[in-house]
Protein backbone atom coordinates (compact mmCIF):
# COMPACT_ATOMS: atom_id res chain seq x y z
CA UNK A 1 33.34 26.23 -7.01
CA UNK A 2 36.17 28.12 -6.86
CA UNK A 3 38.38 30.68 -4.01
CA UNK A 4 36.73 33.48 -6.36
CA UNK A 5 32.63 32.55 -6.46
CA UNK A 6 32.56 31.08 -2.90
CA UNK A 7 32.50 32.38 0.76
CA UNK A 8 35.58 31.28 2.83
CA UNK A 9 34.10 29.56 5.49
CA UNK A 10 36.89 29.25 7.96
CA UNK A 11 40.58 30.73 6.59
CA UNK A 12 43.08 28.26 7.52
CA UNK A 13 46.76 28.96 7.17
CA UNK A 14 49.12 27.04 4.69
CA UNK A 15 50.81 24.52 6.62
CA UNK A 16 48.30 24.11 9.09
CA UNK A 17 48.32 19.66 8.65
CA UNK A 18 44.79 19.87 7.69
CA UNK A 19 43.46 16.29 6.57
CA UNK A 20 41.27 16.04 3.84
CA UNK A 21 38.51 14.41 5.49
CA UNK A 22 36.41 15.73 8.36
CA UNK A 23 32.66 14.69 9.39
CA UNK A 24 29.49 16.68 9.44
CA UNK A 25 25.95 16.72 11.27
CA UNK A 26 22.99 19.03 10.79
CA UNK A 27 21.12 20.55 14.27
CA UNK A 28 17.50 20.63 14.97
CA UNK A 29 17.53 24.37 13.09
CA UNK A 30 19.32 23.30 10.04
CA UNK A 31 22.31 24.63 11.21
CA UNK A 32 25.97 22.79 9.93
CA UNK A 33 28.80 21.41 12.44
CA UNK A 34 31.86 20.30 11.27
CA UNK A 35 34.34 18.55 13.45
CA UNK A 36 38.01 18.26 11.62
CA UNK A 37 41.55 18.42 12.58
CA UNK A 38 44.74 20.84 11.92
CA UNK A 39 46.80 23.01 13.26
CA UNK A 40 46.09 26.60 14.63
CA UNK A 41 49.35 27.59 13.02
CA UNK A 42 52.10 26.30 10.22
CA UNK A 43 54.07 24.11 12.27
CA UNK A 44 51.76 23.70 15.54
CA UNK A 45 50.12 20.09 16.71
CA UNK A 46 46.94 19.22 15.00
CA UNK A 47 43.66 20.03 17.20
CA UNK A 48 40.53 18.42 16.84
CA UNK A 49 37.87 21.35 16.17
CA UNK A 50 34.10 22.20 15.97
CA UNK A 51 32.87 24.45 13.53
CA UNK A 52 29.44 25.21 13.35
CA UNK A 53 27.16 27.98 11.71
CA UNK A 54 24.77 29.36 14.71
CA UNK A 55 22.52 31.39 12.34
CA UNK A 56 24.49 34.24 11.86
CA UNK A 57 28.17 33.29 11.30
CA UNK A 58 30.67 30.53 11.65
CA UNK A 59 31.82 29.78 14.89
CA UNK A 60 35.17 27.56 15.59
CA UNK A 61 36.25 25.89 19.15
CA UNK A 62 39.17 24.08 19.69
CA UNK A 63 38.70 20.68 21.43
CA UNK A 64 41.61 18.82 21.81
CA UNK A 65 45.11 19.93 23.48
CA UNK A 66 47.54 18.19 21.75
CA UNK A 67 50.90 19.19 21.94
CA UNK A 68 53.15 17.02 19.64
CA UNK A 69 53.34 17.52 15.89
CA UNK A 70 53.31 15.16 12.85
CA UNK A 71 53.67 15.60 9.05
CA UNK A 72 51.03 14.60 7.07
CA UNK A 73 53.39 11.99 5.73
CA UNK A 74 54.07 10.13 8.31
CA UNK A 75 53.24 6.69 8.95
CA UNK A 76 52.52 6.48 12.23
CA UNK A 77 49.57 8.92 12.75
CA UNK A 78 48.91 9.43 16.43
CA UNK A 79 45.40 10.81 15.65
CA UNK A 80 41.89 9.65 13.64
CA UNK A 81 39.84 11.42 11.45
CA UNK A 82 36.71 12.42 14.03
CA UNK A 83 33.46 11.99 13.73
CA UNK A 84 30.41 14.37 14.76
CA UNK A 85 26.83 13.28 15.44
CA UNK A 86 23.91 15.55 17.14
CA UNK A 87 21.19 14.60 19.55
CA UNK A 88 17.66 15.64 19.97
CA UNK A 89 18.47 18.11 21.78
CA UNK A 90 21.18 19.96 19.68
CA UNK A 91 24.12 18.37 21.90
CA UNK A 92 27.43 17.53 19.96
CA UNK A 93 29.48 14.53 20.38
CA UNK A 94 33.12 14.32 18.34
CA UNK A 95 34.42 10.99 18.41
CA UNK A 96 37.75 10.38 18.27
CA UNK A 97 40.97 8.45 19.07
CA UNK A 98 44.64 10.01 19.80
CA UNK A 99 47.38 10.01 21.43
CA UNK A 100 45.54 12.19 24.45
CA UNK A 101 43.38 9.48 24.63
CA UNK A 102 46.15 6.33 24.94
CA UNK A 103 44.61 5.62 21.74
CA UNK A 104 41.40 5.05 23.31
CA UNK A 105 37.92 5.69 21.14
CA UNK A 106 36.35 8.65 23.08
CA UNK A 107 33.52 11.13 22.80
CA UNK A 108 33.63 14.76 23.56
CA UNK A 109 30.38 16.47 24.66
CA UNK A 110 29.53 19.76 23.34
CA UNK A 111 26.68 21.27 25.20
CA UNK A 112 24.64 24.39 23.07
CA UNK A 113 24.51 27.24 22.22
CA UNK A 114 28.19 28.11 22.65
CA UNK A 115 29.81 24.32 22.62
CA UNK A 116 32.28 25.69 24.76
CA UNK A 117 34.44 22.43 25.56
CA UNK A 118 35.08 21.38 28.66
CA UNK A 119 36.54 18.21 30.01
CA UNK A 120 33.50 16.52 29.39
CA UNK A 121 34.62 13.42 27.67
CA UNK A 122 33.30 9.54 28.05
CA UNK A 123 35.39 6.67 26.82
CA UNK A 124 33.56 4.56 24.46
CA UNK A 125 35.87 1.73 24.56
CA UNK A 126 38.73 0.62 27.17
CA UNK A 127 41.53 -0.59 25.34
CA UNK A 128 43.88 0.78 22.82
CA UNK A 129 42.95 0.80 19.53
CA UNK A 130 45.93 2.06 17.80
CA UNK A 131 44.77 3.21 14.04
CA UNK A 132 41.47 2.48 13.98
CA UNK A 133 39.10 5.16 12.57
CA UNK A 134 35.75 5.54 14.17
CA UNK A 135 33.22 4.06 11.92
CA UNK A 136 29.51 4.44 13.24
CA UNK A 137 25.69 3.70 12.29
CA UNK A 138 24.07 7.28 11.27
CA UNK A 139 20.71 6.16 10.19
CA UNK A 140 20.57 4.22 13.74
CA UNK A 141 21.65 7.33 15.55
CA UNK A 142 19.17 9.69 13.83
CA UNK A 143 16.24 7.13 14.14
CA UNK A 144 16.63 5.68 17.73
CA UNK A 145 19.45 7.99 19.66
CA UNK A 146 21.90 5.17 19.87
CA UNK A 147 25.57 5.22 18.72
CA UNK A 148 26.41 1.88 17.21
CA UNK A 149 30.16 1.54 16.12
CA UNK A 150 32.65 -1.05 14.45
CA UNK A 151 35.74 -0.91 17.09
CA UNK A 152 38.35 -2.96 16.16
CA UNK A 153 42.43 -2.80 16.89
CA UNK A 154 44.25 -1.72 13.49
CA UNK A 155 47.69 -2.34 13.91
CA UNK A 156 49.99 -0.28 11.15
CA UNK A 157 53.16 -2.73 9.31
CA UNK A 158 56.07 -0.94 9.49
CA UNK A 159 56.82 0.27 6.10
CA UNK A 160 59.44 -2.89 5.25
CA UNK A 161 58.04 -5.43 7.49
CA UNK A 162 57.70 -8.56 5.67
CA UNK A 163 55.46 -10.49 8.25
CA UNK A 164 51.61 -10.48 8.06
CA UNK A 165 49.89 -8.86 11.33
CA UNK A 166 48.16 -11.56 13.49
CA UNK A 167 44.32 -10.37 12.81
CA UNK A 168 41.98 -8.55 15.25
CA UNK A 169 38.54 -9.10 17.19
CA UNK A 170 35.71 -6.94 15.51
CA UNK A 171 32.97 -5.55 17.52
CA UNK A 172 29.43 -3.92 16.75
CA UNK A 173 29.16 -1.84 19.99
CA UNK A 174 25.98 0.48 21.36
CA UNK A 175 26.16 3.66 23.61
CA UNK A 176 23.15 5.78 24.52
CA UNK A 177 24.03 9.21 26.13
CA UNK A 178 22.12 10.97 28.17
């Protein structure tokens, strides 16, 4: 696959901090959402966004209103990779942690057909969780509806540091929305 024999999904400009991972999820019509991160332009603060295809093209929403910047070199990233799962009922949920959050895991609802996002957004877990990544249980959340995630604190060395990190509390943890 190359620029030449494939469709550009969604053009994104050079510079934009784009990560190289993002999560997807299939609706109930076989239709792909994508939730990733990067800037809107070269320069600009990384945004958590939706892309999804709604039958006839690709549609994009911006979820997140972050206002600070990072390079994609730096240690101390102030945002996760997100996740995206879809209930029976076509509803998305992107799960993430950032600095908007006070580093708190959250979930953003996305209500169809449009997704439009409003400030419809449940905290999964109450205390800071500084780098973790959200790691979840798909097979359990297509079969039964539940969200089952591993939360635990990941503290980042600083780059020199010489001591060890004291170790952190792991936790399997269930959510049902409704």
């Amino acid at each position: 696959m190359t620029q030449i024999n494939s469709e550009i999904v969604w053009p994104t400009p050079p510079g934009a901090t784009i990560a190289n991972q993002c999560s997807s999820a299939v609706d109930s019509d076989g239709h792909l959402h994508i939730a990733w991160h990067g800037a809107l332009h070269p320069g600009g603060p990384p945004q958590y966004q939706h892309l999804w295809f709604d039958g006839d093209r690709w549609q994009c929403s911006v979820v997140s209103d972050r206002i600070t910047t990072f390079g994609l070199l730096t240690w101390d990233v102030p945002m996760s990779r997100p996740e995206i799962v879809i209930d029976f009922s076509d509803t998305v949920y992107v799960l993430y942690r950032c600095d908007l959050t006070g580093q708190k895991l959250v979930a953003q609802r996305l209500s169809p057909p449009n997704y439009t996002p409003v400030n419809d957004i449940m905290e999964l877990w109450p205390d800071e969780l500084c780098h973790s990544e959200p790691i979840i249980d798909r097979v359990r959340w297509q079969r039964d509806g539940i969200l089952t995630a591993y939360v635990q604190r990941a503290t980042q060395p600083e780059l020199h540091a010489k001591e060890e990190l004291p170790s952190e509390s792991a936790f399997l943890v269930d959510w049902q929305f409704t």
